[in-house]
Protein backbone atom coordinates (compact mmCIF):
# COMPACT_ATOMS: atom_id res chain seq x y z
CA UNK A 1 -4.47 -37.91 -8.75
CA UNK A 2 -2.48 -34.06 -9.03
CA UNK A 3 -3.54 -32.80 -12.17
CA UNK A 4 -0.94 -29.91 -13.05
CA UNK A 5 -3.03 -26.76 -13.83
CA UNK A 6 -1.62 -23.82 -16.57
CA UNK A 7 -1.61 -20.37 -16.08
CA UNK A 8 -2.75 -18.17 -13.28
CA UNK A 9 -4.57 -20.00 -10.86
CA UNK A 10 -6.13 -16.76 -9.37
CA UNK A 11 -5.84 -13.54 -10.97
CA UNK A 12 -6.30 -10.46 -8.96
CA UNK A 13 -6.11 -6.60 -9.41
CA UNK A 14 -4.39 -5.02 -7.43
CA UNK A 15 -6.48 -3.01 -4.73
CA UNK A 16 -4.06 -0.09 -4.37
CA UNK A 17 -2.16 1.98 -7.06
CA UNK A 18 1.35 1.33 -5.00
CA UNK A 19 3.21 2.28 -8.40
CA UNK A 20 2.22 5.97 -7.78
CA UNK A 21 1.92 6.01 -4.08
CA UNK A 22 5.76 4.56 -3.93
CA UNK A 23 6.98 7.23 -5.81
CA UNK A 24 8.94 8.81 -3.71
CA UNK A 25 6.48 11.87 -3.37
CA UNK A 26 4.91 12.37 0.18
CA UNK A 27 1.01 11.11 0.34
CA UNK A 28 -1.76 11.74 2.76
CA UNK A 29 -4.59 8.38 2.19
CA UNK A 30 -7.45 8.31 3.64
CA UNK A 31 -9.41 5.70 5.15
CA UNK A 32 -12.88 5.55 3.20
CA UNK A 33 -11.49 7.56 0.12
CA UNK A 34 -8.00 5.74 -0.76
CA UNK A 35 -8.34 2.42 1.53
CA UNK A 36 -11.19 0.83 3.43
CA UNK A 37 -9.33 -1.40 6.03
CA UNK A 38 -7.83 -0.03 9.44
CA UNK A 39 -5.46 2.47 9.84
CA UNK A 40 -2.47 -0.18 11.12
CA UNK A 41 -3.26 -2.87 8.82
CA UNK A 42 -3.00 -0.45 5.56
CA UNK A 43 0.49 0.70 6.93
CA UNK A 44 1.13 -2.65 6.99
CA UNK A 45 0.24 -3.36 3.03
CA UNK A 46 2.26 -0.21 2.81
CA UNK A 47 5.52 -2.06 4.15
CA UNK A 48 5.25 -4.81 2.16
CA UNK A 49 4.38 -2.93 -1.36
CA UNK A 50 7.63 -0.95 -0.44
CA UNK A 51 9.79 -4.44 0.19
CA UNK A 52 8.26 -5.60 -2.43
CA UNK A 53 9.65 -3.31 -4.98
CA UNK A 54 12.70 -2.93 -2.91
CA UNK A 55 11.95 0.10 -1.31
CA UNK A 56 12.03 1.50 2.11
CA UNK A 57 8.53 3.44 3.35
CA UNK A 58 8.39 6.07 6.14
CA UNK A 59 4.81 6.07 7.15
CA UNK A 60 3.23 8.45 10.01
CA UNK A 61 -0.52 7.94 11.21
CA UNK A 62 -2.28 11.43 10.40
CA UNK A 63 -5.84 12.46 10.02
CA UNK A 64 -6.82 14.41 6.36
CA UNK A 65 -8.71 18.02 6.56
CA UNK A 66 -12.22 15.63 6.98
CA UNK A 67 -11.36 14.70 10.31
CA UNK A 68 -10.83 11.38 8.82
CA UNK A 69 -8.38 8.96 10.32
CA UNK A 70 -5.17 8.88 7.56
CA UNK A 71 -1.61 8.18 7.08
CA UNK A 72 1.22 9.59 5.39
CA UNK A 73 3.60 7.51 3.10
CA UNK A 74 6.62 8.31 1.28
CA UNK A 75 8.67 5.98 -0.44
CA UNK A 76 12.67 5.85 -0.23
CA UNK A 77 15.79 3.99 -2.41
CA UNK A 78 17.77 2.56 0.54
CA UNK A 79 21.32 3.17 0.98
């Protein structure tokens, strides 16, 4: 029988600080310092964190002054 279950089932943190990163401020991220997965599939989290909060994201793959791979974000109202 369904037993109805109260509260949260699973409660995560959040992995990435979006608030700050979708502040409409350019970022450079890079991949072993700000995010561990692949390049394309943080760009991806990117997107939807900016849908999320109703934003729009421009997002360009980069590499940082480590000769890391990177990306750059920046976070937009829509028009």
């Amino acid at each position: 029988m369904a037993v109805e279950i109260k509260g949260d089932l699973v409660h995560r943190c959040p992995l990435y600080d979006w608030d700050k990163w979708l502040n409409g401020k350019q970022w450079l991220l890079s991949q072993g310092v700000d995010f561990e997965v692949a390049q394309a599939s943080f760009r991806s989290a990117a997107f939807m964190a900016a849908r999320k909060r109703g934003l729009k994201l421009t997002a360009r793959p980069a590499k940082d002054d480590q000769d890391r791979l990177a990306i750059y974000i920046q976070a937009y109202s829509p028009k």
